[in-house]
Protein backbone atom coordinates (compact mmCIF):
# COMPACT_ATOMS: atom_id res chain seq x y z
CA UNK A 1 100.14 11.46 -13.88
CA UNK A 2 102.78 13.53 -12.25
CA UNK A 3 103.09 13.86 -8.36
CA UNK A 4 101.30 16.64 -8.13
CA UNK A 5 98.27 15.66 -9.91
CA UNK A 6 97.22 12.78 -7.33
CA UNK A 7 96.70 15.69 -5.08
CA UNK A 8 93.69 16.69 -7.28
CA UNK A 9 92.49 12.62 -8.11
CA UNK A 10 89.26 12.10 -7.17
CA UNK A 11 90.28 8.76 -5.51
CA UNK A 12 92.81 10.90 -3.95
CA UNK A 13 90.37 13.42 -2.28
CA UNK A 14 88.40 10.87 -0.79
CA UNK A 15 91.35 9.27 1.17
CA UNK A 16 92.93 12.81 1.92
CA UNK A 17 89.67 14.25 3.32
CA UNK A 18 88.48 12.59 6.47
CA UNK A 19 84.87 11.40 6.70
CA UNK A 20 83.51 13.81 10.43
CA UNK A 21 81.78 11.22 12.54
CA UNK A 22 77.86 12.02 12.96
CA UNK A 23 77.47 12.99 15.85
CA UNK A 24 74.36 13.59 18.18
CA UNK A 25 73.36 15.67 20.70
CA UNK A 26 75.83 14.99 23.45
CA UNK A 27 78.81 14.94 21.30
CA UNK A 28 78.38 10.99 20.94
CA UNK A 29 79.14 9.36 17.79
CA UNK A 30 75.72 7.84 16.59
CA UNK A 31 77.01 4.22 15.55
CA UNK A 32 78.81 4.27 19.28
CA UNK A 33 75.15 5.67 20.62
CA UNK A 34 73.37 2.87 18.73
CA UNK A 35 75.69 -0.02 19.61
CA UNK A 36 74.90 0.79 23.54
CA UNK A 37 71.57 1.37 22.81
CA UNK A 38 71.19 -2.05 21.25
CA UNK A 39 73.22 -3.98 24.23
CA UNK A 40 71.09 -2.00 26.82
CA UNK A 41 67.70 -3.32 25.87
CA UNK A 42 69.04 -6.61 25.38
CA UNK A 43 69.79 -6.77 28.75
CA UNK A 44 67.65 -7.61 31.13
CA UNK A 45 65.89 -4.64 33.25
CA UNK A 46 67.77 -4.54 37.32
CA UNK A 47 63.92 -5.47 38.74
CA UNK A 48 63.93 -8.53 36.14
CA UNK A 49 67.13 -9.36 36.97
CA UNK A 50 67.14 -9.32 40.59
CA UNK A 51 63.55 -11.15 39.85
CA UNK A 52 65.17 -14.28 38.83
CA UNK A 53 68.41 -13.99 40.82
CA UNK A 54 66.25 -14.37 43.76
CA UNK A 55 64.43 -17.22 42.09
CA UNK A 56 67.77 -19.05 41.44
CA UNK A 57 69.07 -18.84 44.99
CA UNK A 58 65.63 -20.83 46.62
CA UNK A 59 66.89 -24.26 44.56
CA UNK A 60 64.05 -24.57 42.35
CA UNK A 61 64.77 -27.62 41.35
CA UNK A 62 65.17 -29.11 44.86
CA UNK A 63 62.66 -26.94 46.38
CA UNK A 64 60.12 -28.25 43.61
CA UNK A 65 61.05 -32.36 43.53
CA UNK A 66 60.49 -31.92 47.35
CA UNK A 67 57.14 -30.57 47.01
CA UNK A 68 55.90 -32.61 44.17
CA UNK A 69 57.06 -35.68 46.00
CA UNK A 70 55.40 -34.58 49.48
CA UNK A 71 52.11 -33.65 47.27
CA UNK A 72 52.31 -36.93 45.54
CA UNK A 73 52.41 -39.01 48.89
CA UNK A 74 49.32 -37.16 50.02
CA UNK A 75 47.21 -38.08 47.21
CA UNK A 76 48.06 -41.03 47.41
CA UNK A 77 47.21 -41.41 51.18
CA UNK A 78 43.87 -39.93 49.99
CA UNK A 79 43.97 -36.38 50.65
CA UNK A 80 41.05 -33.96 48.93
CA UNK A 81 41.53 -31.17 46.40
CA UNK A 82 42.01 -28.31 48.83
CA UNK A 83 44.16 -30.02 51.21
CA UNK A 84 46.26 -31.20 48.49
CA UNK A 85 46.61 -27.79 47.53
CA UNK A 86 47.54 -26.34 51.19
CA UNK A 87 49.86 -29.25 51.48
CA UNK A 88 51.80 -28.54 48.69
CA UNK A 89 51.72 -24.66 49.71
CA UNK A 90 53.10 -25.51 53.23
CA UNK A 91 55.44 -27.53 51.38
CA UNK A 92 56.77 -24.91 48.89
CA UNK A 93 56.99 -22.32 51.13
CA UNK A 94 59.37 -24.69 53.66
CA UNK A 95 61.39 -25.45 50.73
CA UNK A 96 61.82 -21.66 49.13
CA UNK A 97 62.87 -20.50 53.03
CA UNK A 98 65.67 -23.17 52.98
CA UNK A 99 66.83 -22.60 49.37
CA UNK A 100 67.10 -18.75 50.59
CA UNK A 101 68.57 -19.43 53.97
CA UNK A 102 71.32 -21.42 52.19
CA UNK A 103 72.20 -19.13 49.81
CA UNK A 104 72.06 -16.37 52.25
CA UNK A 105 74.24 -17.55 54.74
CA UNK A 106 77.13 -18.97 52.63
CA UNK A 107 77.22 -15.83 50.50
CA UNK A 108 80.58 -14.93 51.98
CA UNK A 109 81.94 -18.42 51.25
CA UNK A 110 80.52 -18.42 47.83
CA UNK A 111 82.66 -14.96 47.02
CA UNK A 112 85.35 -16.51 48.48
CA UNK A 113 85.07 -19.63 46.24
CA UNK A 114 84.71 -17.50 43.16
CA UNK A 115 81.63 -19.26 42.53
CA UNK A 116 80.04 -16.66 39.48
CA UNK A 117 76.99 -19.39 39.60
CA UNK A 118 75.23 -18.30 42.26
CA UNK A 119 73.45 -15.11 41.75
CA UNK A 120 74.49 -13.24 45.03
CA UNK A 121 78.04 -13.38 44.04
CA UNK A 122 77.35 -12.40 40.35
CA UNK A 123 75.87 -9.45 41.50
CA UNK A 124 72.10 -10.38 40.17
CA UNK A 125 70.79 -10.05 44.46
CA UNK A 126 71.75 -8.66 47.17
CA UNK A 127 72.44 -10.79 50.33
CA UNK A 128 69.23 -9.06 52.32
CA UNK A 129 66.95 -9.11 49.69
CA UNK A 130 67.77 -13.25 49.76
CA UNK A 131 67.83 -13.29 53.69
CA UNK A 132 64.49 -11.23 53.84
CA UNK A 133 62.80 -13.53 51.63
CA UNK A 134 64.40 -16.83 53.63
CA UNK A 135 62.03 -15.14 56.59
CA UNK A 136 59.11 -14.52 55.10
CA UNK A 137 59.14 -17.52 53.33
CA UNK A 138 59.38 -19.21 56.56
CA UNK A 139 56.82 -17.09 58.46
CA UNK A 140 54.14 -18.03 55.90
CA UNK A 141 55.36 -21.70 56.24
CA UNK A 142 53.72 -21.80 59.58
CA UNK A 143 49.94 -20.98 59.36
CA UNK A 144 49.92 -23.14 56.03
CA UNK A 145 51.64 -26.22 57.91
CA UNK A 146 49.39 -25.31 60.88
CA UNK A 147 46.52 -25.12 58.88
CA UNK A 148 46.90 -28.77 57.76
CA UNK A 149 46.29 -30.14 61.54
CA UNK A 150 48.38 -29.74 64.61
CA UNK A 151 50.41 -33.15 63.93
CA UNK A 152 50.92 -32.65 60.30
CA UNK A 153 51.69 -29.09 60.61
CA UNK A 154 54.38 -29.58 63.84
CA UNK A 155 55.64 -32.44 61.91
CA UNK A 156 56.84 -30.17 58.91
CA UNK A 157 58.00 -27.16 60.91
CA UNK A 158 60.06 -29.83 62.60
CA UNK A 159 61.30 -30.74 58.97
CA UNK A 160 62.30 -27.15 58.49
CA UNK A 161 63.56 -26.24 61.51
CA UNK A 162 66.02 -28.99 60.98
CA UNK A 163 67.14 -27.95 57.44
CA UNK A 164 67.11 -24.66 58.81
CA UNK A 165 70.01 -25.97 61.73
CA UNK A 166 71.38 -27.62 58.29
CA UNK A 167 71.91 -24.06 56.71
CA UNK A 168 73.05 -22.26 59.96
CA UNK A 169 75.36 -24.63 61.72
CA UNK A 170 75.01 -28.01 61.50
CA UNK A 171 76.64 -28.92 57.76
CA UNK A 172 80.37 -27.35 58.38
CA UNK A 173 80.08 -30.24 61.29
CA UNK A 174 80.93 -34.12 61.77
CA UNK A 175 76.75 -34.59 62.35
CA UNK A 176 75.78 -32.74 58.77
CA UNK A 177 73.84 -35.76 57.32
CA UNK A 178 71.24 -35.59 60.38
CA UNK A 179 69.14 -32.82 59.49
CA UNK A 180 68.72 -34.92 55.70
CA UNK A 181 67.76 -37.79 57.36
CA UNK A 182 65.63 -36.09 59.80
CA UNK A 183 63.74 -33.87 57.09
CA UNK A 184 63.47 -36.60 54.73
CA UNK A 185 62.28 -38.76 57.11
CA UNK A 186 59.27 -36.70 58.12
CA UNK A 187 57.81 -36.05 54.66
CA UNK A 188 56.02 -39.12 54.23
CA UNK A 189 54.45 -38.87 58.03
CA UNK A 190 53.65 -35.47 57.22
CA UNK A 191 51.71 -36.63 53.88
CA UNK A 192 50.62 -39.43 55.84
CA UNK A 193 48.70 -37.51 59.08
CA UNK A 194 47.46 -34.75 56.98
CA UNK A 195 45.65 -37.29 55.33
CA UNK A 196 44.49 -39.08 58.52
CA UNK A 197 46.41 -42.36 57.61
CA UNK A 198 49.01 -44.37 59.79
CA UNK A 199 52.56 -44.41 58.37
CA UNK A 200 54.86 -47.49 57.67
CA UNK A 201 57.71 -47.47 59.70
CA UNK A 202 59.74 -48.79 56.28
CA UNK A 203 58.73 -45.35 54.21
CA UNK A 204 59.69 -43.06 56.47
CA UNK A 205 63.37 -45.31 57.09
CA UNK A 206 63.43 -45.38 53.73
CA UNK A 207 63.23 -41.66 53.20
CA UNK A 208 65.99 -40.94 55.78
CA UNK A 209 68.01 -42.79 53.60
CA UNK A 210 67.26 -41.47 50.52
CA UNK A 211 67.74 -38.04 52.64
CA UNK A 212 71.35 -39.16 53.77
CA UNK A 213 72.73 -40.43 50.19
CA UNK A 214 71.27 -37.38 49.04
CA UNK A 215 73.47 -35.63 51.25
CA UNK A 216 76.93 -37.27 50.70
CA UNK A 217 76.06 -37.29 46.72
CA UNK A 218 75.25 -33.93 46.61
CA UNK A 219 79.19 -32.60 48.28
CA UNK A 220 81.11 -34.22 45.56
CA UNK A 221 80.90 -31.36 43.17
CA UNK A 222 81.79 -28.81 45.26
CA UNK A 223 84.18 -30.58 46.91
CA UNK A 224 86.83 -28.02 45.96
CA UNK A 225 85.14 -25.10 46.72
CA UNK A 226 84.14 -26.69 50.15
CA UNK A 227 87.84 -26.94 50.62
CA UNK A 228 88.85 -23.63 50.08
CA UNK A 229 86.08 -22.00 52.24
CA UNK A 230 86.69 -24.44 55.40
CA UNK A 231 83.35 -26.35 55.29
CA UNK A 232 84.10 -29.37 57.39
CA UNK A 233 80.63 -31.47 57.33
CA UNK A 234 80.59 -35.54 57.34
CA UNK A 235 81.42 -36.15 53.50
CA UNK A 236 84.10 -33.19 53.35
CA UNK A 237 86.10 -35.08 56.16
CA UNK A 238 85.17 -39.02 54.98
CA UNK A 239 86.64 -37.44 51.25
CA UNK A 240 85.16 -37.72 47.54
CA UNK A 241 85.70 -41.01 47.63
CA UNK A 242 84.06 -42.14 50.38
CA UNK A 243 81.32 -39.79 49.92
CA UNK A 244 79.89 -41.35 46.42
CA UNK A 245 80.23 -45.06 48.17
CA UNK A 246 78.02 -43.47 51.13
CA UNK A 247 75.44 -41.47 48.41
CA UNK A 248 75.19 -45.38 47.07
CA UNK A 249 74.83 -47.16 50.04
CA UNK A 250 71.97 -44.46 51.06
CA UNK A 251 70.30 -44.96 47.90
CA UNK A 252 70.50 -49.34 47.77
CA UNK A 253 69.72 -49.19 51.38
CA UNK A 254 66.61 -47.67 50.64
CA UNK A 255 65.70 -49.42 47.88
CA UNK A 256 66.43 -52.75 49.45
CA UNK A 257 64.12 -52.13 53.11
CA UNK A 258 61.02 -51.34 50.50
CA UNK A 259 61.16 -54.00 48.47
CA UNK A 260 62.37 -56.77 50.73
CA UNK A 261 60.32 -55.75 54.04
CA UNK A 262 57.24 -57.63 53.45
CA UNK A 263 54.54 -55.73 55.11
CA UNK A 264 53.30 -53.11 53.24
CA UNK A 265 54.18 -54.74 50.09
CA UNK A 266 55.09 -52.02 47.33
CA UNK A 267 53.28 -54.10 44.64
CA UNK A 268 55.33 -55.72 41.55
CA UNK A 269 56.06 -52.43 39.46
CA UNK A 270 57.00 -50.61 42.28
CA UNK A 271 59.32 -53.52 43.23
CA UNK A 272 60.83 -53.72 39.62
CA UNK A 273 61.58 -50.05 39.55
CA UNK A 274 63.19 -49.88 43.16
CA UNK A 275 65.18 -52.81 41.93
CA UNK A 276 66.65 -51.11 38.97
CA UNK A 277 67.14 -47.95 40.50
CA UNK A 278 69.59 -50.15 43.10
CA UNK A 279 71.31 -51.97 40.43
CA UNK A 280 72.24 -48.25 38.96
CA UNK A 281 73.10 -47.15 42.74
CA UNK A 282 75.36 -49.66 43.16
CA UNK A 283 77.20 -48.95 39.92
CA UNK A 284 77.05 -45.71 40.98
CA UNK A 285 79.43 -46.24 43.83
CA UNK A 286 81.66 -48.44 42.04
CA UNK A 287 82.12 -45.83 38.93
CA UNK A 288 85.22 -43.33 38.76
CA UNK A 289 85.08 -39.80 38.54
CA UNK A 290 81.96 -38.10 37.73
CA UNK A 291 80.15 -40.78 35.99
CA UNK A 292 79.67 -41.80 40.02
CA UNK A 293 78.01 -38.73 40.60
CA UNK A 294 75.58 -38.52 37.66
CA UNK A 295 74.45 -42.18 38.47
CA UNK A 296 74.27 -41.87 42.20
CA UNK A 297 71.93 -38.94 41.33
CA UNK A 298 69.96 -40.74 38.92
CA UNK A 299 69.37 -43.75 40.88
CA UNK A 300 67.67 -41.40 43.36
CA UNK A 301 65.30 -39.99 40.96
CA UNK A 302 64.92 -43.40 39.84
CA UNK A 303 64.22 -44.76 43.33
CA UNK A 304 62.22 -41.38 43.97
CA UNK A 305 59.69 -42.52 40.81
CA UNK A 306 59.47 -46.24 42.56
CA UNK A 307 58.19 -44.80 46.34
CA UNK A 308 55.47 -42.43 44.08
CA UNK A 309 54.25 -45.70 42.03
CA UNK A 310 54.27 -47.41 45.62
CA UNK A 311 52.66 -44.52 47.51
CA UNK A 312 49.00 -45.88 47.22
CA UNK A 313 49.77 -49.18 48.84
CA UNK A 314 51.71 -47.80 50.98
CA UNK A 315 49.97 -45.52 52.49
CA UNK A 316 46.28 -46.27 51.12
């Protein structure tokens, strides 16, 4: 075949002729029209997305382990049905309000840390729509505490209005672990006068200290970013270091007044699970690195599982 016949190859006409695109409408190509078609409906909507934005910056994890362990210590101090209920909606709205007012009023420092987690700085909520809920949530805390008795309901708003203190001033300073120990504190003796029941002196103590490890565990992850955005509370100036010995002191401490005070006595698996979750507090703050962390924080749960399998002696 000479030169001049490939011209006239059938092969040859197909790669010599280009293929037009398909276009539609607009002058888009139809594979480029489908391709964004496809990636927009797998994307969420911006109503569903700002949805569960707004959902990640109350701390649903927090905000619900505080409620369920609140709602927990009031059955067991004998609470009925309904109040059960309004206890654990006084609760939950306290808790969403906090979650919002933290993530509302560090939104600035978040952008500054680069931290893409949280769903202000990603872009998924704006700032006010997190700041209006923080108020509303907080306004509908009060009739629902109220509604539980005068003590009981003071007693939480108190618990709030600390964490609240927490969120707006208090943790870039040297006293940040007080509003902790202060909320956790008060959870049990708000369980325990909504239900009409005295008490012990060694839950609540206990709960403080829970509150306070808590605290000092919970800044060694963001130690970094705390850093670079100027947050100066307790653990931030005491270092990483001594923060995960203080998380596991908080956490033994507890452990140790509930099972060794002898009056209310937690009862033998109570005792045996308080015990354990020391033993893995104390490793905890001996542990390098992260593995500290993770066991500081699982001690807690742990110790958190022995006060609910103690609550009905303690406060029945």
């Amino acid at each position: 075949m000479s030169p001049g016949d490939r011209l006239t190859h059938p092969r040859a006409v197909l790669a010599a002729e280009p293929v037009p695109d398909v276009v539609d409408r607009a002058g888009v190509p139809r594979h480029t029209r489908r391709v964004h078609d496809e990636r927009t409906a797998a994307e969420p909507s911006p109503s569903v997305r700002s949805a569960t934005g707004l959902l990640r910056a109350a701390h649903p994890l927090p905000a619900a382990a505080v409620t369920v362990l609140g709602t927990a210590l009031g059955v067991a101090a004998g609470l009925s049905a309904p109040r059960t209920l309004l206890l654990a909606a006084a609760l939950l709205a306290g808790q969403l309000s906090i979650g919002w007012a933290n993530d509302a009023v560090d939104a600035a420092r978040d952008r500054l840390a680069g931290r893409r987690e949280k769903p202000v700085v990603a872009g998924h909520v704006a700032a006010r729509t997190v700041h209006r809920a923080a108020v509303a949530a907080l306004l509908a805390s009060v009739p629902l505490s109220l509604a539980l008795g005068p003590v009981p309901g003071v007693l939480h708003l108190l618990a709030v209005a600390s964490a609240w203190g927490y969120d707006l001033w208090l943790k870039t300073t040297p006293v940040s672990p007080l509003p902790y120990v202060v909320s956790f504190g008060l959870l049990p003796a708000v369980a325990a006068t909504a239900a009409g029941v005295d008490v012990p002196a060694a839950l609540v103590a206990a709960a403080a200290l829970l509150g306070a490890g808590a605290h000092f565990a919970n800044t060694v992850p963001d130690a970094a970013a705390d850093a670079r955005t100027g947050v100066r509370g307790l653990p931030q100036r005491l270092g990483v270091r001594a923060s995960r010995a203080a998380g596991a002191a908080g956490v033994v401490a507890a452990c140790a007044l509930l099972v060794l005070v002898p009056d209310p006595d937690v009862g033998t698996p109570a005792a045996a699970v308080l015990t354990v979750a020391a033993v893995v507090g104390a490793a905890g703050g001996l542990a390098p690195g992260r593995a500290s962390f993770r066991l500081v924080l699982a001690a807690a749960g742990i110790a958190v599982g022995g006060v609910l399998l103690a609550g009905p002696r303690l406060l029945g």
